[in-house]
N, C-alpha and C. Protein backbone atom coordinates (compact mmCIF):
# COMPACT_ATOMS: atom_id res chain seq x y z
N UNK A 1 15.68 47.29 -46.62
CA UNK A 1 16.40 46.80 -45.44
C UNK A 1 17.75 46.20 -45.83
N UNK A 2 17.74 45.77 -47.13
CA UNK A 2 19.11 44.66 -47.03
C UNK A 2 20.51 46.00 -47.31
N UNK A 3 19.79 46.74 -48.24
CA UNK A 3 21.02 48.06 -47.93
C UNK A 3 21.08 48.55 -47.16
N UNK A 4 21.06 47.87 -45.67
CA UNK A 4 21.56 48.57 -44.34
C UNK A 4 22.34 47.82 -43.77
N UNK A 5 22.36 46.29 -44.44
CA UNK A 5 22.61 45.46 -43.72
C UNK A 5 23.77 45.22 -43.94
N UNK A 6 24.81 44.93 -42.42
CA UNK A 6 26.23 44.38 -42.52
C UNK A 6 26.83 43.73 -43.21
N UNK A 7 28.09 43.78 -44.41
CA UNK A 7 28.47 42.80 -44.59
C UNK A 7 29.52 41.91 -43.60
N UNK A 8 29.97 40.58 -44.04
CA UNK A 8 30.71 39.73 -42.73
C UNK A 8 31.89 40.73 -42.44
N UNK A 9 32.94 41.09 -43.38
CA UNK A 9 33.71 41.90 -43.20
C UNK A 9 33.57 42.90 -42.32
N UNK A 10 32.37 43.82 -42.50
CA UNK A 10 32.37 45.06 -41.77
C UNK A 10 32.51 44.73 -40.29
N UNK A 11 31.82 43.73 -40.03
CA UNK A 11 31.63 43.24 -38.47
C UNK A 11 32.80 43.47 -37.49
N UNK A 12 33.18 43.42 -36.82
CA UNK A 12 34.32 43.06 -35.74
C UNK A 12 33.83 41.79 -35.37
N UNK A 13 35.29 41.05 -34.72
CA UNK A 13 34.98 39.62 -34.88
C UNK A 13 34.41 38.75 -33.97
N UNK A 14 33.71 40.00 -32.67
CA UNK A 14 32.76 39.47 -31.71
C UNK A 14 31.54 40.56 -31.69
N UNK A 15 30.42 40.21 -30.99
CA UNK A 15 29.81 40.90 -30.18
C UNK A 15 29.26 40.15 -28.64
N UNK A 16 28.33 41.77 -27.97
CA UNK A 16 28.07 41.16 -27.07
C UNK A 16 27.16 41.79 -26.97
N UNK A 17 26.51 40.78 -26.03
CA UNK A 17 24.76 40.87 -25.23
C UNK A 17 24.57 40.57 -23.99
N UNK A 18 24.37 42.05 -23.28
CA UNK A 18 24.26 41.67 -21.99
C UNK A 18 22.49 41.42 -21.98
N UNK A 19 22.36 40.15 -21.09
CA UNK A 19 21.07 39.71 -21.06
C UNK A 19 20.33 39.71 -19.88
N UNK A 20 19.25 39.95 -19.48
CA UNK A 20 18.57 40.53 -18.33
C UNK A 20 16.81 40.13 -17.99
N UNK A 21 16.59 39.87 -16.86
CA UNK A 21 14.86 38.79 -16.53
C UNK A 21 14.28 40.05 -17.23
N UNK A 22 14.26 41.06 -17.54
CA UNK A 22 13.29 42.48 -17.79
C UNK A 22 13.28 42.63 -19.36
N UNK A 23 14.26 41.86 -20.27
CA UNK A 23 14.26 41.66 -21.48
C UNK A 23 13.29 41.02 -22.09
N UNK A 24 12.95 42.17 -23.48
CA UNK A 24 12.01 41.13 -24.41
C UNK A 24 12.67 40.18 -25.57
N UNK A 25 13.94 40.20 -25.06
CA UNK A 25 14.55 38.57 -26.03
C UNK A 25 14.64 37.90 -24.88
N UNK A 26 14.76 36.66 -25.46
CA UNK A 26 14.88 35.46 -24.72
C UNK A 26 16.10 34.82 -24.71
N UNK A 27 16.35 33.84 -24.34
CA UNK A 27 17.76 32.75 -24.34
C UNK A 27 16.72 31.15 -24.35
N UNK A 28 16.78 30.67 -25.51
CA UNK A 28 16.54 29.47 -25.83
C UNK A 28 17.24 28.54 -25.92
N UNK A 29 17.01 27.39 -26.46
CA UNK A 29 18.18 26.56 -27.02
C UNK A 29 18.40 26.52 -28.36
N UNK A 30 17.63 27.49 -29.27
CA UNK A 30 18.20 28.17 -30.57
C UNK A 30 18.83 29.64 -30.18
N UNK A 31 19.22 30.12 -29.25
CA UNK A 31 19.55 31.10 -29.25
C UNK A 31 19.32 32.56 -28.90
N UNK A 32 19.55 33.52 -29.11
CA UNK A 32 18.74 34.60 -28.45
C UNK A 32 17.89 34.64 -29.39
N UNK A 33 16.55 34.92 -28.89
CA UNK A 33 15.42 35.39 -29.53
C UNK A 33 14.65 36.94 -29.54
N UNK A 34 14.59 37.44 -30.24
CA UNK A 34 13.57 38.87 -30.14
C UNK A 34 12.39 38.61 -29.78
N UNK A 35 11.65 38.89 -29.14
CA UNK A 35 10.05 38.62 -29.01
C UNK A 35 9.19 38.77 -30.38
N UNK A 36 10.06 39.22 -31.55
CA UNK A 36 9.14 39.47 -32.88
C UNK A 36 10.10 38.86 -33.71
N UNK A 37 9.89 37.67 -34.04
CA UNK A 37 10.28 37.00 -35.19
C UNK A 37 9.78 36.69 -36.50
N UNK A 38 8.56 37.38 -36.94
CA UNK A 38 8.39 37.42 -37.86
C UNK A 38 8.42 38.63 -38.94
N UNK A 39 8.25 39.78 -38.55
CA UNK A 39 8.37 40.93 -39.39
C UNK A 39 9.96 41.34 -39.82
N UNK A 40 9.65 41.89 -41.18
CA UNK A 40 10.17 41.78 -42.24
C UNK A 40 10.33 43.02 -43.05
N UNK A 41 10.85 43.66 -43.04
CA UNK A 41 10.74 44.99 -44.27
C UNK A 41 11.38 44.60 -45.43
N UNK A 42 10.71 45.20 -46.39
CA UNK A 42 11.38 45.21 -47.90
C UNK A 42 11.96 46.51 -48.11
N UNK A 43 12.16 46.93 -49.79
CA UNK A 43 12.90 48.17 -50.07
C UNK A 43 12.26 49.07 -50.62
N UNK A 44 10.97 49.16 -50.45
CA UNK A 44 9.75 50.00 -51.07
C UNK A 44 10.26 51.37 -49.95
N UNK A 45 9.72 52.58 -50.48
CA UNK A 45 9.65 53.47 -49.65
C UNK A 45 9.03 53.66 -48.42
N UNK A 46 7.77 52.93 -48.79
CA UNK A 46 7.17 52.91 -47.07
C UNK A 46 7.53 51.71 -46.00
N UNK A 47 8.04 50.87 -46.50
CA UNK A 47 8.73 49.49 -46.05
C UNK A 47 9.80 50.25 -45.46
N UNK A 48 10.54 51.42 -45.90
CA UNK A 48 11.93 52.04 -45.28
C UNK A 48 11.62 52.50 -44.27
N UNK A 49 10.33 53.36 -44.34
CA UNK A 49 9.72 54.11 -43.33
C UNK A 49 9.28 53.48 -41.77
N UNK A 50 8.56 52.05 -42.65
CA UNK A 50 8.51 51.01 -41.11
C UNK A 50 9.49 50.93 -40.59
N UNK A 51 10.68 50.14 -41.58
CA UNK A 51 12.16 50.09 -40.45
C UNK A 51 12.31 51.33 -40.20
N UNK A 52 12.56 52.16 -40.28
CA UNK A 52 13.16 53.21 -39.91
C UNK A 52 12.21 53.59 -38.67
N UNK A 53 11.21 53.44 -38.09
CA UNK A 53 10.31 53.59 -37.51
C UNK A 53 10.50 52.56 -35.87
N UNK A 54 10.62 51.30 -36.45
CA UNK A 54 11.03 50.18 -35.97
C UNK A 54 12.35 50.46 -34.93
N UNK A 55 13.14 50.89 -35.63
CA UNK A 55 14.53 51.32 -35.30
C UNK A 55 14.43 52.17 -34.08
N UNK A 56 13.73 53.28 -34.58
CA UNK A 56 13.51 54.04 -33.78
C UNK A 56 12.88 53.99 -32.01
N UNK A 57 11.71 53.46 -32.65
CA UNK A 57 10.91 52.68 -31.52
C UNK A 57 12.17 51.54 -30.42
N UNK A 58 12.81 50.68 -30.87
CA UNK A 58 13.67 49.84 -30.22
C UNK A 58 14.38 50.76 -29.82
N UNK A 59 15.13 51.87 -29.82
CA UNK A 59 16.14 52.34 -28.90
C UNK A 59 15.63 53.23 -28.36
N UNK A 60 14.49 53.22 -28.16
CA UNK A 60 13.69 54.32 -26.89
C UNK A 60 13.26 53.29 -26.08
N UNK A 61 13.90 54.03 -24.67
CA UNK A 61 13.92 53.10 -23.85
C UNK A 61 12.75 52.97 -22.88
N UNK A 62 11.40 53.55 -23.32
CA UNK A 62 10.61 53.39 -22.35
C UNK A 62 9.29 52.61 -23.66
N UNK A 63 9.68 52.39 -24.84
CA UNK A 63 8.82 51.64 -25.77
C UNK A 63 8.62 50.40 -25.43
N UNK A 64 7.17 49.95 -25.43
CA UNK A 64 7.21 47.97 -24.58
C UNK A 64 6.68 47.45 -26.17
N UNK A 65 6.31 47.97 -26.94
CA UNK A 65 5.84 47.11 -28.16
C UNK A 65 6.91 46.05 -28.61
N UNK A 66 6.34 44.87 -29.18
CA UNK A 66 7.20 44.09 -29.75
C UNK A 66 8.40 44.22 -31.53
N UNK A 67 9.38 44.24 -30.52
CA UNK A 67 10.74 44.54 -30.77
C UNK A 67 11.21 43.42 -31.77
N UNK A 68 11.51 43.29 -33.51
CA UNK A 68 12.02 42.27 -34.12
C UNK A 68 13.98 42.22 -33.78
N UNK A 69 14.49 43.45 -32.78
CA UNK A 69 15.70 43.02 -32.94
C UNK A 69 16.44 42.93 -31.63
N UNK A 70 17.19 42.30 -31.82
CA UNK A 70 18.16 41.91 -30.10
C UNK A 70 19.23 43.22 -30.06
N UNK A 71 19.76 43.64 -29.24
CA UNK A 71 21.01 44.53 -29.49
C UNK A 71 22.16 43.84 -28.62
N UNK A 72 22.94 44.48 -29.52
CA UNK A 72 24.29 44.14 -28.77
C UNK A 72 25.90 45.00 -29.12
N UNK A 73 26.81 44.76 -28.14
CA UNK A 73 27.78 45.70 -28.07
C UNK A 73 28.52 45.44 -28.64
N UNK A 74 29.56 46.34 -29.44
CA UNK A 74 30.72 45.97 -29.94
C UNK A 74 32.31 45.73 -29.41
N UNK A 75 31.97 46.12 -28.17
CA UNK A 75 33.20 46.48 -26.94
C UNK A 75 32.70 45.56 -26.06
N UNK A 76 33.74 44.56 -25.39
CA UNK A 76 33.03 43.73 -24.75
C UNK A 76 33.21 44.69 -23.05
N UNK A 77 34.40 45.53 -23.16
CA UNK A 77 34.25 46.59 -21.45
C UNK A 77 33.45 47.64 -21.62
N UNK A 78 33.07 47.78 -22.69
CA UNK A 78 31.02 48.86 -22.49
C UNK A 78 30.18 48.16 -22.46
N UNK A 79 30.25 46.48 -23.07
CA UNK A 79 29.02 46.15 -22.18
C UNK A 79 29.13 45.77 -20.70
N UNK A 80 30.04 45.18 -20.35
CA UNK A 80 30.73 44.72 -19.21
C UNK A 80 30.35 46.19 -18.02
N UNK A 81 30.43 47.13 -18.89
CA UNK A 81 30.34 48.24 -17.49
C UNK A 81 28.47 48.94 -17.88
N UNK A 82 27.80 48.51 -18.52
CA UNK A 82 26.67 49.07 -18.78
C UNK A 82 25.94 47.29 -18.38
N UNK A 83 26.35 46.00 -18.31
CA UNK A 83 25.73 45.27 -16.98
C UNK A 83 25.99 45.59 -16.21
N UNK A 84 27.21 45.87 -15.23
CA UNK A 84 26.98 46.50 -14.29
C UNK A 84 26.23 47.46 -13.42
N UNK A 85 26.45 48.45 -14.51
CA UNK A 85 24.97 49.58 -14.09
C UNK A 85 23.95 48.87 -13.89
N UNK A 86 23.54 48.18 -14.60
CA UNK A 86 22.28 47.13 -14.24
C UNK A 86 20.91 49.11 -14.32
N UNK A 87 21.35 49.51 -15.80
CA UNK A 87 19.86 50.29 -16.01
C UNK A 87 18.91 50.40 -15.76
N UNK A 88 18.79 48.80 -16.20
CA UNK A 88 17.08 48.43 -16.35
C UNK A 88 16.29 48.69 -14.75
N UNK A 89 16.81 48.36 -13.78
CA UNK A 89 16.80 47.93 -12.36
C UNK A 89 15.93 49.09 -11.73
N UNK A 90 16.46 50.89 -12.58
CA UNK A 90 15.94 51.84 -12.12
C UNK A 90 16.25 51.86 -10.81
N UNK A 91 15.30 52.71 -9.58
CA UNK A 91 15.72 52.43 -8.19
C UNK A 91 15.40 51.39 -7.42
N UNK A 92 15.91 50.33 -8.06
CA UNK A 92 15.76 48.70 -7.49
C UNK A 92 17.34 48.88 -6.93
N UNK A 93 17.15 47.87 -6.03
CA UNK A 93 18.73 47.38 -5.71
C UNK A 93 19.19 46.52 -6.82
N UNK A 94 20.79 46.84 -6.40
CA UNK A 94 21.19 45.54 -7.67
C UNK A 94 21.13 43.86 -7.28
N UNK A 95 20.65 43.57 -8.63
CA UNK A 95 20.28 42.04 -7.96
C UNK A 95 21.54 41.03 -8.94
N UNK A 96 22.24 41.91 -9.71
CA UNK A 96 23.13 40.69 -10.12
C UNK A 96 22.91 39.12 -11.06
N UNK A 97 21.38 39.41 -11.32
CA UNK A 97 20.83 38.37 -12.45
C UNK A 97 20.73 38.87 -13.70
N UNK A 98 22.12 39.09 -14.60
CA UNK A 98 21.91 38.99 -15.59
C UNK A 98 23.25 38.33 -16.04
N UNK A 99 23.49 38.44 -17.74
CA UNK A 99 24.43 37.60 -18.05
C UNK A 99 24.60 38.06 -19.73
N UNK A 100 26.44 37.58 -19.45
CA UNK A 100 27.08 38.37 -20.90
C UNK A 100 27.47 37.55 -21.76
N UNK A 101 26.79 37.82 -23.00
CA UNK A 101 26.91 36.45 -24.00
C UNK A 101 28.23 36.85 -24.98
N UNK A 102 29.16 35.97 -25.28
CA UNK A 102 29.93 36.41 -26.47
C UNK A 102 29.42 35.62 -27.64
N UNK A 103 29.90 36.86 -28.79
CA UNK A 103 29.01 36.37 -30.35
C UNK A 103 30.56 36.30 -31.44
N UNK A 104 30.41 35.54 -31.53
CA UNK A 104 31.44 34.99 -32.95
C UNK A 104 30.48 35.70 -34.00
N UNK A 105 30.98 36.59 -34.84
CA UNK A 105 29.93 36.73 -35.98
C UNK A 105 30.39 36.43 -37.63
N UNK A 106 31.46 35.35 -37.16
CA UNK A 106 31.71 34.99 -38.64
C UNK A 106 30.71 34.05 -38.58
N UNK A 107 30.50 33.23 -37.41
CA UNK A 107 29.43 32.30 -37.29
C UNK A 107 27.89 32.89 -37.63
N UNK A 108 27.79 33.90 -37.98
CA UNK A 108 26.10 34.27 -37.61
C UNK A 108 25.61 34.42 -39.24
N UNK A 109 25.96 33.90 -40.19
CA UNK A 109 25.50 33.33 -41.47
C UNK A 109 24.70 34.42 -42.16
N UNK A 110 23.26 33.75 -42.23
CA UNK A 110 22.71 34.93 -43.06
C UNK A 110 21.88 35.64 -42.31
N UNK A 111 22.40 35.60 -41.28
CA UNK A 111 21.25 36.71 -39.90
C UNK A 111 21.87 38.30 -40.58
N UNK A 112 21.09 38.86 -40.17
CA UNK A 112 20.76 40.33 -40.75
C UNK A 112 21.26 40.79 -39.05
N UNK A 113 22.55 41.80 -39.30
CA UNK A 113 22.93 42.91 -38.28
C UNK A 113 23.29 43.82 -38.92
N UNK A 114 22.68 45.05 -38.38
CA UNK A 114 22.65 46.67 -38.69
C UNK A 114 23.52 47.39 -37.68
N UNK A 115 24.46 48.14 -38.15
CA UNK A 115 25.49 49.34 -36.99
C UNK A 115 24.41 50.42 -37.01
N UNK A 116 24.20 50.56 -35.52
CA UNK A 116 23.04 51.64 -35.05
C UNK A 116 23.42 52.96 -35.84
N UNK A 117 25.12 53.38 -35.81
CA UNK A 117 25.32 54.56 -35.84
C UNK A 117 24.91 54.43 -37.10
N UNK A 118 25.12 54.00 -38.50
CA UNK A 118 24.67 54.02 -39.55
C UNK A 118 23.23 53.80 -40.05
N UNK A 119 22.40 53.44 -39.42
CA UNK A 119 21.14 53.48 -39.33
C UNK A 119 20.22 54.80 -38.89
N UNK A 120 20.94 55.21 -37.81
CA UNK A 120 20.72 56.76 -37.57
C UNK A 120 20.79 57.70 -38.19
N UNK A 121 22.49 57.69 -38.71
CA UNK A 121 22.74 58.67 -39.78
C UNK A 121 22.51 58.51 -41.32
N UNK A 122 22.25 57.59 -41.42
CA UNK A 122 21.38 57.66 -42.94
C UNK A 122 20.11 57.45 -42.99
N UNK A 123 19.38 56.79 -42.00
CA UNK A 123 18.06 56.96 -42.08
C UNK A 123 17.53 58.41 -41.64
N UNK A 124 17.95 59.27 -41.01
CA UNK A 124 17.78 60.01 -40.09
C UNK A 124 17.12 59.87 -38.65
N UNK A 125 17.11 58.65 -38.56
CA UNK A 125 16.43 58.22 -36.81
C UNK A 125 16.46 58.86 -35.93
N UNK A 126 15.43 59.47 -35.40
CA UNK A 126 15.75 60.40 -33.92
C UNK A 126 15.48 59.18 -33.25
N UNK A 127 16.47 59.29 -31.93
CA UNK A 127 16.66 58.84 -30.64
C UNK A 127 16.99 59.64 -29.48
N UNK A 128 16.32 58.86 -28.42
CA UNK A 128 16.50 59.77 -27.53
C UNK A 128 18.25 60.00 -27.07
N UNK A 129 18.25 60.99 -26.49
CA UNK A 129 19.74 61.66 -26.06
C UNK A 129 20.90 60.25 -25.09
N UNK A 130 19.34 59.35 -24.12
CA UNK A 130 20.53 58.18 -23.59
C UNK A 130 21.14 57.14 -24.41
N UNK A 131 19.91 56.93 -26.07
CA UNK A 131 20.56 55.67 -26.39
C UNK A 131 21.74 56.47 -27.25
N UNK A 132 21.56 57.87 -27.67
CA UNK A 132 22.45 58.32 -29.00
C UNK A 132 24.06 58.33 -28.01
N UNK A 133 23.98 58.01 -26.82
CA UNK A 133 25.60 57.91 -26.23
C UNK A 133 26.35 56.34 -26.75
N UNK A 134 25.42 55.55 -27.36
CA UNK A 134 26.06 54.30 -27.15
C UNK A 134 25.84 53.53 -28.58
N UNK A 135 25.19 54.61 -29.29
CA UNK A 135 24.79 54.26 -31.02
C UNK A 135 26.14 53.64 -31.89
N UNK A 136 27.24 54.24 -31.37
CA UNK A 136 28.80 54.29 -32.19
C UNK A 136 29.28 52.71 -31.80
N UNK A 137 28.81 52.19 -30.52
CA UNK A 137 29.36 50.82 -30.26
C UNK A 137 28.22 49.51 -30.15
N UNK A 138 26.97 50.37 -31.32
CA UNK A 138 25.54 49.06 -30.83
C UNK A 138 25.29 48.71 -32.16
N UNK A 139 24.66 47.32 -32.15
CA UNK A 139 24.55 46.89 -33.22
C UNK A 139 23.10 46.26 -33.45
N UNK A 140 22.14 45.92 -33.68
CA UNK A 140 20.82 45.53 -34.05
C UNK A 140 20.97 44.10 -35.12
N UNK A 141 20.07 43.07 -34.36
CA UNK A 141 20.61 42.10 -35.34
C UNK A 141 18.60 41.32 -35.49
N UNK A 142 18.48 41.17 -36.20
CA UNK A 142 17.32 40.99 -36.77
C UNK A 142 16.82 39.51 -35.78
N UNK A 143 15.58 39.31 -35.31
CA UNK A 143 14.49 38.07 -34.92
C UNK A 143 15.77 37.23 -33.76
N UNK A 144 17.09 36.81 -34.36
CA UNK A 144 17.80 35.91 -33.54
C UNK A 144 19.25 35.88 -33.73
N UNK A 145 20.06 35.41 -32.70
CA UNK A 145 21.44 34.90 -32.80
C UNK A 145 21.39 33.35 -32.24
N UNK A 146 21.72 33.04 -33.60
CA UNK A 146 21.64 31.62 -33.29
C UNK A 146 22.80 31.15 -32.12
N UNK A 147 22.23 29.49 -31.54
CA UNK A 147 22.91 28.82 -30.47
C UNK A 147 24.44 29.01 -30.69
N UNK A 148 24.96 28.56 -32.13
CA UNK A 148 26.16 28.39 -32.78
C UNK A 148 27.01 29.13 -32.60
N UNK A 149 26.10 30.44 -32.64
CA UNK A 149 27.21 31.31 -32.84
C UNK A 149 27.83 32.09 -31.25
N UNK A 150 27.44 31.85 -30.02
CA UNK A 150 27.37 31.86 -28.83
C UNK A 150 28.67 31.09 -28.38
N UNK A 151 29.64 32.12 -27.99
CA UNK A 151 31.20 31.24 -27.97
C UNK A 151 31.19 30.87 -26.44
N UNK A 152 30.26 32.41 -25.54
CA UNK A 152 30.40 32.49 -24.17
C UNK A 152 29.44 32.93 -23.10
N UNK A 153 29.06 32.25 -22.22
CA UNK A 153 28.16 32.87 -21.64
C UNK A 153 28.73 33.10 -20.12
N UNK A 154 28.75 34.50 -19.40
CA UNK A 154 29.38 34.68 -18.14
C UNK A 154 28.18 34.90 -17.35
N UNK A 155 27.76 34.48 -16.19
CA UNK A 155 26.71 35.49 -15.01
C UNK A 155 27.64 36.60 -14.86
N UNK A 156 26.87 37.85 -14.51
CA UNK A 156 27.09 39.05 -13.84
C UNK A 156 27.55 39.11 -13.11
N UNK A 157 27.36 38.64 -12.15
CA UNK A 157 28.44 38.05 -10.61
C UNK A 157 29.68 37.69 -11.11
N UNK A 158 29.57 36.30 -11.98
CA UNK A 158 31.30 36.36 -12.45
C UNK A 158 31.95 37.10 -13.46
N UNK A 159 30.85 38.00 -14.09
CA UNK A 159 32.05 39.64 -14.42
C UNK A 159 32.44 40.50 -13.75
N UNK A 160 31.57 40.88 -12.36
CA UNK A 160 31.96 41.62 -11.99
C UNK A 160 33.52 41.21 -10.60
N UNK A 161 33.10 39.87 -10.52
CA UNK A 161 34.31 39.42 -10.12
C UNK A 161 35.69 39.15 -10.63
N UNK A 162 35.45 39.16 -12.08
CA UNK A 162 36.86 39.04 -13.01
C UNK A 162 37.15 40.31 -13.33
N UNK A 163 36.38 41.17 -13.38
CA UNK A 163 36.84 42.72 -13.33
C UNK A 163 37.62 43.39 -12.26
N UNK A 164 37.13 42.32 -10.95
CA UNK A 164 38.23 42.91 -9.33
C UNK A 164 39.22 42.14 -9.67
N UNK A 165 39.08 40.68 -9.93
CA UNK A 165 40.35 40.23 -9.23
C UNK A 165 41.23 39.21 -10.58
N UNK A 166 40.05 39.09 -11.45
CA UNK A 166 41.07 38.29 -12.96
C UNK A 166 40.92 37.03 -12.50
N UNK A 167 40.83 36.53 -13.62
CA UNK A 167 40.48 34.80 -13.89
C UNK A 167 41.62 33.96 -12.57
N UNK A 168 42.59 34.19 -12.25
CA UNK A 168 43.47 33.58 -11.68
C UNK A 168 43.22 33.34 -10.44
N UNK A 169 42.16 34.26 -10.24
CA UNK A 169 41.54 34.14 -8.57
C UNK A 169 39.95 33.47 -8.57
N UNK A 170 39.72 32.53 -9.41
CA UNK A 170 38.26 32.75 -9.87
C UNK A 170 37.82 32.01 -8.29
N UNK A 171 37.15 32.34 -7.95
CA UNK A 171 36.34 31.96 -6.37
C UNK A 171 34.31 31.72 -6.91
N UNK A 172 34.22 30.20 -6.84
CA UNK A 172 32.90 29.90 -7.08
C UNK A 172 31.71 30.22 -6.23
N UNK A 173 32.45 30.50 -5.10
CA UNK A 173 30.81 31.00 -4.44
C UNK A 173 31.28 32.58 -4.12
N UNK A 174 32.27 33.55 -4.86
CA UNK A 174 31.76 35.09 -4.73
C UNK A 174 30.71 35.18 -4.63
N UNK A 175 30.20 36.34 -3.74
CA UNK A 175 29.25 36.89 -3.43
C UNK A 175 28.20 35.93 -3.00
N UNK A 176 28.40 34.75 -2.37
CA UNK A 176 27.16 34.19 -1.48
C UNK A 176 28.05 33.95 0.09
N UNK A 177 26.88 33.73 0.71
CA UNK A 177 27.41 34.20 1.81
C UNK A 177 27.67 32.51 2.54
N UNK A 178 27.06 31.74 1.95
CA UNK A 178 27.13 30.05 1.94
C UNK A 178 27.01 29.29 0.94
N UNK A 179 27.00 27.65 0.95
CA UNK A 179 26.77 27.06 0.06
C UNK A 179 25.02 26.93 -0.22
N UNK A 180 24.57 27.35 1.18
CA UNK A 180 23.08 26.99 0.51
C UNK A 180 22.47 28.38 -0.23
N UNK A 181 23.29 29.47 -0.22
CA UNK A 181 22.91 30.84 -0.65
C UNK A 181 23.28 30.42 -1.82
N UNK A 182 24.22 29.53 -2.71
CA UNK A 182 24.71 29.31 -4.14
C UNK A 182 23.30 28.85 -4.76
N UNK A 183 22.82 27.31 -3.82
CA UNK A 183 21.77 26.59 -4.66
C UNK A 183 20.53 27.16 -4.33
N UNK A 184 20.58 28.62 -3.67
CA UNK A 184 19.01 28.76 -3.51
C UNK A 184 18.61 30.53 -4.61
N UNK A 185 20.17 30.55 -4.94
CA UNK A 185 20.41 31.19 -6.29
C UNK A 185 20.16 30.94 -7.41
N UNK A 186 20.72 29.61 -7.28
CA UNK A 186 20.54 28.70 -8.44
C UNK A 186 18.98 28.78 -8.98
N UNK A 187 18.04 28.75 -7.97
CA UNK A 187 16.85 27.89 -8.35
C UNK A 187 16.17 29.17 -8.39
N UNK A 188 16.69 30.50 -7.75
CA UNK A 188 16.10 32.10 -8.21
C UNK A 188 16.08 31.95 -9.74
N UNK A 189 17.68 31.44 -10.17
CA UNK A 189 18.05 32.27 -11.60
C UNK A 189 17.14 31.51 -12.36
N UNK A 190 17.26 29.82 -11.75
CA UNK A 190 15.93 29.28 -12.82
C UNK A 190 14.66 29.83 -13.23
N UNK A 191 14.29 30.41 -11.91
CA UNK A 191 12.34 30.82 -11.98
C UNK A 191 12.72 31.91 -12.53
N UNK A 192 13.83 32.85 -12.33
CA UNK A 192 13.82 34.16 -13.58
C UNK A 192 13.96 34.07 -14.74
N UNK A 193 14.20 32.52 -15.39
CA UNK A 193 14.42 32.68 -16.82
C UNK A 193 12.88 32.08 -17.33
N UNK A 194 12.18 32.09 -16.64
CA UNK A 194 10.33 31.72 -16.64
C UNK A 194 10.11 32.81 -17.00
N UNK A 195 10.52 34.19 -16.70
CA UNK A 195 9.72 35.44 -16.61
C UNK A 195 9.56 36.22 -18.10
N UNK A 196 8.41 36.14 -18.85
CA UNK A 196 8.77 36.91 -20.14
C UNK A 196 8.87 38.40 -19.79
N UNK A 197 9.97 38.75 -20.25
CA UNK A 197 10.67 40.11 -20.07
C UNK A 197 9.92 41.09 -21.09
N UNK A 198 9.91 42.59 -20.19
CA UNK A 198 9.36 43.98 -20.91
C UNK A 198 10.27 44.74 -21.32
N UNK A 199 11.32 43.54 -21.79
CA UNK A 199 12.28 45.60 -22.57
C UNK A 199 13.28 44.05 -23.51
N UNK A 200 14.15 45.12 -24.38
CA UNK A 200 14.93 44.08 -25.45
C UNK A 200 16.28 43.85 -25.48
């Protein structure tokens, strides 16, 4: 595993994570969490085979097993337009509860992040055809991103409102239709961050 792993250099000097109630990471007050924080590969041949396996399993998007890694984007307007889509939602309406984290990753120490596309192409990872569109700008980062390293956190609502109209217009109750539609939002987004999420 560790010869897959990023050095600080290689990184670009953010990432991002769009975060969602249907996710199997979490948002703590250490940070994002994977639902599998303890597994571990070494550099044995069949240890390659697990990760490589692992890997695989996490970017198929209909796998619910527990996932040791969070993903995240390297472009903050592909993730910005892939929350939007709001995927996960399927033929749900859009509900606008999720949220885009920015990652400092000079800050992210000795956390272990892997570039998908290089994981693919040297492990040989098959993936399915939707995640291999977005392999070139995703990144896999092992159990957690710590609190620290978390420069920004936006709701969905206020990206997709700084995407119409730019910070200069910022309007606090977009998209409610009152003030009691804000605080009865409010106390939605709370009980959705109760919900342990089925995807990563």
């Amino acid at each position: 595993m560790n010869q897959y792993r990023c050095r600080p250099e290689e990184l670009p000097p953010n990432l991002y994570r769009v975060q969602y109630s249907e996710s199997q990471t979490t948002r703590t007050d250490e940070g994002l969490k994977a639902v599998n924080t303890t597994t571990v590969y070494g550099d044995s041949e069949h240890e390659r085979a697990l990760f490589k396996q692992a890997v695989g399993r996490h970017l198929t998007w209909s796998y619910r097993g527990r996932s040791p890694f969070v993903s995240l984007f390297s472009d903050r307007n592909h993730a910005e337009n892939w929350g939007c889509a709001e995927p996960w939602r399927g033929s749900k309406p859009y509900r606008e509860q999720w949220t885009l984290y920015t990652i400092e990753t000079s800050l992210l120490g000795e956390t272990y992040v892997f570039k998908v596309s290089e994981l693919v192409d040297t492990l040989g990872v098959r993936i399915p055809e939707r995640a291999d569109q977005h392999k070139r700008g995703s990144y896999l980062c092992l159990h957690r991103v710590p609190a620290y390293a978390i420069l920004e956190e936006r709701a969905g609502r206020d990206v997709k409102y700084f995407r119409k109209y730019g910070d200069e217009h910022w309007d606090p109750y977009f998209g409610y239709d009152s003030d009691d539609s804000v605080v009865q939002n409010n106390i939605n987004d709370d009980s959705i961050k109760m919900i342990e999420g089925l995807w990563n």
